[in-house]
Protein backbone atom coordinates (compact mmCIF):
# COMPACT_ATOMS: atom_id res chain seq x y z
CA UNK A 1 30.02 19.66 25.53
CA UNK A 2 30.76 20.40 29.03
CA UNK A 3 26.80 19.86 30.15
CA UNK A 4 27.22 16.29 28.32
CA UNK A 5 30.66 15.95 30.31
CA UNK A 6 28.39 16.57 33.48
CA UNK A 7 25.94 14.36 32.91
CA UNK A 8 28.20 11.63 32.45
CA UNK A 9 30.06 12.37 35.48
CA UNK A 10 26.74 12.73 37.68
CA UNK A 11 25.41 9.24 35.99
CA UNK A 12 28.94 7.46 36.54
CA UNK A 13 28.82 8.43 39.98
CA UNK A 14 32.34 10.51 39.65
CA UNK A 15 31.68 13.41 42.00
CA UNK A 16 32.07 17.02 40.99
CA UNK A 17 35.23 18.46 42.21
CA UNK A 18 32.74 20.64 44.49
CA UNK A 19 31.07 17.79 45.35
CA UNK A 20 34.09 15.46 46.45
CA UNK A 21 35.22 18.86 48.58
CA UNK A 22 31.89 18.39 50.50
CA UNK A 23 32.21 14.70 50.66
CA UNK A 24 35.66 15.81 52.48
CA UNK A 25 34.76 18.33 54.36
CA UNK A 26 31.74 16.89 56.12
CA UNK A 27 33.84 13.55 56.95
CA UNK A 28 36.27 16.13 58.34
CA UNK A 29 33.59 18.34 60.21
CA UNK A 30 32.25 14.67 61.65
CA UNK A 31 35.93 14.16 62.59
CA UNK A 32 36.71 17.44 64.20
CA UNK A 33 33.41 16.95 66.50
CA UNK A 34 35.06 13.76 67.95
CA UNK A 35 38.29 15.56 68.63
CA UNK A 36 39.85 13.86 65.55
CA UNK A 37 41.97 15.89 62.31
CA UNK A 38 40.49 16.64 59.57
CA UNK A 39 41.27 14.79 56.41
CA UNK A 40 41.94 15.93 53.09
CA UNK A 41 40.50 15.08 49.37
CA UNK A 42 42.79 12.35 47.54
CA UNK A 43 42.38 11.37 43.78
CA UNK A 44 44.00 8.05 44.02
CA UNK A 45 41.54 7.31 47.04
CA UNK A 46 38.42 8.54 44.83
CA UNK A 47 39.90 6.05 42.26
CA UNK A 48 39.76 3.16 44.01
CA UNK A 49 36.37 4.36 45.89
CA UNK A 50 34.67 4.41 42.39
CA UNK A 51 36.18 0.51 41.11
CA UNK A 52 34.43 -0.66 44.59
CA UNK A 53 31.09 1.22 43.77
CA UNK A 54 31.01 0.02 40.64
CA UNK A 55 31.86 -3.47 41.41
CA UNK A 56 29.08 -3.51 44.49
CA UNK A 57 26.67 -1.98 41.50
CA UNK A 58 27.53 -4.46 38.81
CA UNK A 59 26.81 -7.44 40.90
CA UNK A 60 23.82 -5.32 43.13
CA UNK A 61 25.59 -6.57 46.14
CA UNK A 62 26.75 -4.23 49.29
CA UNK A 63 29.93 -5.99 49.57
CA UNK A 64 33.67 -5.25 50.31
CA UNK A 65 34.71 -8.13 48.46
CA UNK A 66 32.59 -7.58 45.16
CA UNK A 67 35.90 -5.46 43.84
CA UNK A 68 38.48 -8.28 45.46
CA UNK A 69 39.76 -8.15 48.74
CA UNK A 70 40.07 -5.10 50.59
CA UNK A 71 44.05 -5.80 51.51
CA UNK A 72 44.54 -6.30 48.15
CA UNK A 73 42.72 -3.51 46.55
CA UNK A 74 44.93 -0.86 49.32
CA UNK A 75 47.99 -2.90 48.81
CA UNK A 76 49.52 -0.63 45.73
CA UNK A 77 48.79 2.66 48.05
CA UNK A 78 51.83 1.16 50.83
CA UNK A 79 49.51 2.93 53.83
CA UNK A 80 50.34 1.34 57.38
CA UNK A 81 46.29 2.16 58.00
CA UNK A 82 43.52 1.98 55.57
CA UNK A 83 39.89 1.34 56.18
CA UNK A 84 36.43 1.06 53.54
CA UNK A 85 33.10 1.90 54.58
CA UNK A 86 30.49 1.07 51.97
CA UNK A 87 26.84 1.18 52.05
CA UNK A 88 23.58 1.45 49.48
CA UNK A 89 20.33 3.19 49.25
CA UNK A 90 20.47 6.45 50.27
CA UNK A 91 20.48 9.32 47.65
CA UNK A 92 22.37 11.93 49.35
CA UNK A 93 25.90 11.76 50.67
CA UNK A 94 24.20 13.44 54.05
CA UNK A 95 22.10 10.53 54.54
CA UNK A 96 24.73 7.86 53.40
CA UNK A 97 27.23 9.45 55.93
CA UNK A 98 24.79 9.68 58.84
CA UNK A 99 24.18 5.53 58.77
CA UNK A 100 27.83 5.17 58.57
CA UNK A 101 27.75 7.78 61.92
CA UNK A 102 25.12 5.42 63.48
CA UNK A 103 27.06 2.21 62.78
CA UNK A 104 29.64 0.91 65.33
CA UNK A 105 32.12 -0.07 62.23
CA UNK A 106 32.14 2.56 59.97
CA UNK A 107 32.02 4.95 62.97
CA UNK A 108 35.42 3.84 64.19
CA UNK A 109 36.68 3.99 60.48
CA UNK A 110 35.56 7.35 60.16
CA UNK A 111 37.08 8.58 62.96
CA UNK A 112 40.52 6.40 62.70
CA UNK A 113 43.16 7.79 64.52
CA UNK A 114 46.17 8.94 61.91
CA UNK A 115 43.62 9.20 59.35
CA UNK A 116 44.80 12.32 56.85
CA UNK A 117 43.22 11.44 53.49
CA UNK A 118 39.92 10.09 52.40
CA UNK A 119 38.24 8.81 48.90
CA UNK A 120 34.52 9.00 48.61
CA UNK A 121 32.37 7.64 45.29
CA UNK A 122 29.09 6.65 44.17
CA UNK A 123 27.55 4.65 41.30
CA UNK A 124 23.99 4.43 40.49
CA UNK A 125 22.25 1.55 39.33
CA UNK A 126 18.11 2.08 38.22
CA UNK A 127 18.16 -1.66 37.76
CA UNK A 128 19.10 -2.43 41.73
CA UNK A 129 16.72 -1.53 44.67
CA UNK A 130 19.22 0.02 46.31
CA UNK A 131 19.59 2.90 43.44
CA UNK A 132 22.92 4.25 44.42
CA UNK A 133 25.55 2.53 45.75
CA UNK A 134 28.44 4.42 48.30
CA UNK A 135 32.14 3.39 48.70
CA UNK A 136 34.52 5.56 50.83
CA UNK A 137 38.26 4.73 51.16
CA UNK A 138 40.25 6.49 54.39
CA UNK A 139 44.10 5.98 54.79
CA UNK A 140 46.85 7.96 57.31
């Protein structure tokens, strides 16, 4: 039972708890390089990471309005700060995060000052080119 539970968990794109720690801590590490705090692991966060994966992956689009609007997807959490970075294509969270690194956007999102708590999902899709699809929620 728990190797079926895993599968379905890989598959749905819900990250391991070990997994989601990495997610964390290399978002963190990336953080701490630019002089910034770390940021910790938040359920809620992973949550509403995974409803915007699996939106961009039902409709095969990279886009922050395929699960509504952005302001009103973060509205329940009350944060003064929140930022998404989304993306597609790569495999590995190492890869996804390095584009984000490399991008002007989800650079400054990543390293958004007040930031303490971050959500990071995936969702794959065999159907789409893109194979995987990335969403990543950051708040203070």
């Amino acid at each position: 039972m728990k190797l079926l539970f895993l599968a379905l968990t890989f598959v749905l794109g819900i990250a391991t708890a070990a997994d989601a720690a990495d997610y964390a801590g290399s978002i963190s590490a990336y953080r701490r390089a630019n002089h910034m705090p770390a940021v910790k692991l938040d359920a809620k966060l992973n949550v509403m990471a995974l409803k915007q994966a699996q939106a961009m992956s039902a409709t095969g689009s990279v886009s922050h309005s395929a699960g509504g609007s952005f302001f009103t997807r973060i509205a329940p959490l009350k944060k003064q700060r929140a930022a998404e970075n989304i993306g597609a294509g790569f495999i590995a969270f190492a890869e996804m995060l390095q584009q984000w690194e490399n991008s002007a956007g989800h650079r400054e999102n990543l390293l958004m000052p007040g930031a303490k708590r971050v959500g990071v999902a995936f969702v794959d899709n065999p159907k789409s080119p893109y194979r995987r699809f990335w969403a990543m929620v950051i708040t203070d």
